[in-house]
Protein backbone atom coordinates (compact mmCIF):
# COMPACT_ATOMS: atom_id res chain seq x y z
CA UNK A 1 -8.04 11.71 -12.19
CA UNK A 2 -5.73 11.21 -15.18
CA UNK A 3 -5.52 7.60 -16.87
CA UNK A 4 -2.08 6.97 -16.29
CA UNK A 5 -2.33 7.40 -12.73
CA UNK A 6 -5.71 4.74 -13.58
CA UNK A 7 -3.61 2.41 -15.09
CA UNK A 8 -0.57 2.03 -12.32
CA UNK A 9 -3.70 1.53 -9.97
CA UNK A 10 -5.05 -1.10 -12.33
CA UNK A 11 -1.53 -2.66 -12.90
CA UNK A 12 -0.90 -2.88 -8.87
CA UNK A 13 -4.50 -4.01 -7.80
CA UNK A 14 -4.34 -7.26 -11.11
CA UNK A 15 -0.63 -8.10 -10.39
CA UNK A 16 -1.57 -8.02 -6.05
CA UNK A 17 -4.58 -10.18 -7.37
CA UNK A 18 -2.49 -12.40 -9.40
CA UNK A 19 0.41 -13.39 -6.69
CA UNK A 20 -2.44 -13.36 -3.58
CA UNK A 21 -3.80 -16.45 -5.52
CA UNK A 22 -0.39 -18.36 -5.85
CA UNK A 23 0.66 -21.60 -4.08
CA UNK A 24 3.55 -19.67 -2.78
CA UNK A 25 4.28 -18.37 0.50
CA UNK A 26 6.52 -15.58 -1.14
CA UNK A 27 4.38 -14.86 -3.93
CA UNK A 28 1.83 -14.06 -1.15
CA UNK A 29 3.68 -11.78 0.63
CA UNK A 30 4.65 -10.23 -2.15
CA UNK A 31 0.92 -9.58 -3.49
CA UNK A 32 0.09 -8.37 -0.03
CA UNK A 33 2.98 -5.33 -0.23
CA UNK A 34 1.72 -4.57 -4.02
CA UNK A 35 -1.95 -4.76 -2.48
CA UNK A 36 -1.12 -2.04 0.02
CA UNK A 37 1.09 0.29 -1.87
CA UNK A 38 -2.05 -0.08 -4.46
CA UNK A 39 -4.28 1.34 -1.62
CA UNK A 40 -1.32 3.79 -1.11
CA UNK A 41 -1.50 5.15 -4.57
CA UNK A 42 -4.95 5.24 -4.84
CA UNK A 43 -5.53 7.10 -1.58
CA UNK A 44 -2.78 9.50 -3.08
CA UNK A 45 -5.05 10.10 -6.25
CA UNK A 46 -7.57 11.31 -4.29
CA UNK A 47 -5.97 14.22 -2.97
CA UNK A 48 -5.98 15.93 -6.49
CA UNK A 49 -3.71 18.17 -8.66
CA UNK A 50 -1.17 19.67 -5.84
CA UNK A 51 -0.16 22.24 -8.65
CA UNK A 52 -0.52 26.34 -7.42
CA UNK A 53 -2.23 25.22 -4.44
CA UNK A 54 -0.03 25.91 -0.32
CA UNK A 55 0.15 23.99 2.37
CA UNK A 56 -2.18 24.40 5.12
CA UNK A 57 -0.95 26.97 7.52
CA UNK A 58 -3.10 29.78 8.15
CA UNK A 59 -1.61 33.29 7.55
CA UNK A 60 -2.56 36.70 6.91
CA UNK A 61 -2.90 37.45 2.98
CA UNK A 62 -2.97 34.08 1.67
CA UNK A 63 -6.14 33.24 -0.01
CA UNK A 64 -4.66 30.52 -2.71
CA UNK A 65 -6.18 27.30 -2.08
CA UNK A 66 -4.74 23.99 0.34
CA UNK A 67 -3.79 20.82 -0.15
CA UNK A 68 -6.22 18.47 1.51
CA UNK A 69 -3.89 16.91 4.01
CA UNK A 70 -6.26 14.28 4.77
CA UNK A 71 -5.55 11.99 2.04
CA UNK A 72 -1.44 12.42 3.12
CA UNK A 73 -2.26 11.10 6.74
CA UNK A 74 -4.12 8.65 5.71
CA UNK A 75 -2.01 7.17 3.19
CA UNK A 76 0.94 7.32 6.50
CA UNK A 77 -1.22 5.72 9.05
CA UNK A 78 -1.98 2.80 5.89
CA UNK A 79 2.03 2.80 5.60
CA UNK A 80 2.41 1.79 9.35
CA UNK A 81 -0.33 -0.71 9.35
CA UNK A 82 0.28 -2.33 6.27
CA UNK A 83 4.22 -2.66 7.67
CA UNK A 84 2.63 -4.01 11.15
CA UNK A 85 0.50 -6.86 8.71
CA UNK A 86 3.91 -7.62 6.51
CA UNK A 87 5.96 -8.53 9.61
CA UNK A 88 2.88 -10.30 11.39
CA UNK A 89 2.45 -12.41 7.54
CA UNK A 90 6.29 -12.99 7.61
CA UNK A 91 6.38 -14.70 10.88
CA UNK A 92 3.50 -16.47 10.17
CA UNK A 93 5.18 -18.11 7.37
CA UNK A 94 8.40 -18.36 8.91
CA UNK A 95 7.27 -20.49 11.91
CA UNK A 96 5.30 -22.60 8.98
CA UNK A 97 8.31 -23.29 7.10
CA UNK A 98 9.96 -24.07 10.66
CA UNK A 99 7.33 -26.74 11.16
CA UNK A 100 7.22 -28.04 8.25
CA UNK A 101 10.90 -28.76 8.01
CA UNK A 102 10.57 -30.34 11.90
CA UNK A 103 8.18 -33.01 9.68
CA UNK A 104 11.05 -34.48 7.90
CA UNK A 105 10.54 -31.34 5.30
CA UNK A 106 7.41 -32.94 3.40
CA UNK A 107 5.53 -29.93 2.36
């Protein structure tokens, strides 16, 4: 794995630390997304070097080797869930900023 692709992983995973230990709703939600597309990018790395390699479909006379296509679904089923978990976190903190502005907006 090259250490550039190290670094953005780094980079996402402190900065997704840093805003999941806020005060702030938004800054939350916002280190949840960079937590998941961390996860993304990592799962992504683990695929390997896509260079001179085909996709998976079996044919006569082809004996170069495939892309793992695991890592690829993998990283789509985390894209789904991780949108499912952003709304479900967004209404969560909408209905909390409903409430708390049905308090006389003391926070």
């Amino acid at each position: 794995m090259p250490i550039d692709i190290l670094i953005v992983i780094f980079a996402f995973f402190s900065f997704a630390a840093y805003l999941l230990l806020d005060k702030s709703l938004l800054n939350i939600i916002c280190g949840f997304v960079l937590l998941s597309s961390g996860a993304n990018v990592f799962l992504l790395s683990t695929s390997g070097d896509p260079y001179q390699k085909v996709a998976p479909l079996l044919s006569k006379g082809i004996e170069s080797p495939f892309v793992d296509p695991l890592p690829q679904a993998m990283i789509l089923t985390a894209i789904v869930i991780g949108l499912g978990l952003l709304a479900l976190i967004a209404t969560i903190v909408y209905l909390i900023a409903a409430s708390s502005k049905g308090e006389g907006g003391k926070q």
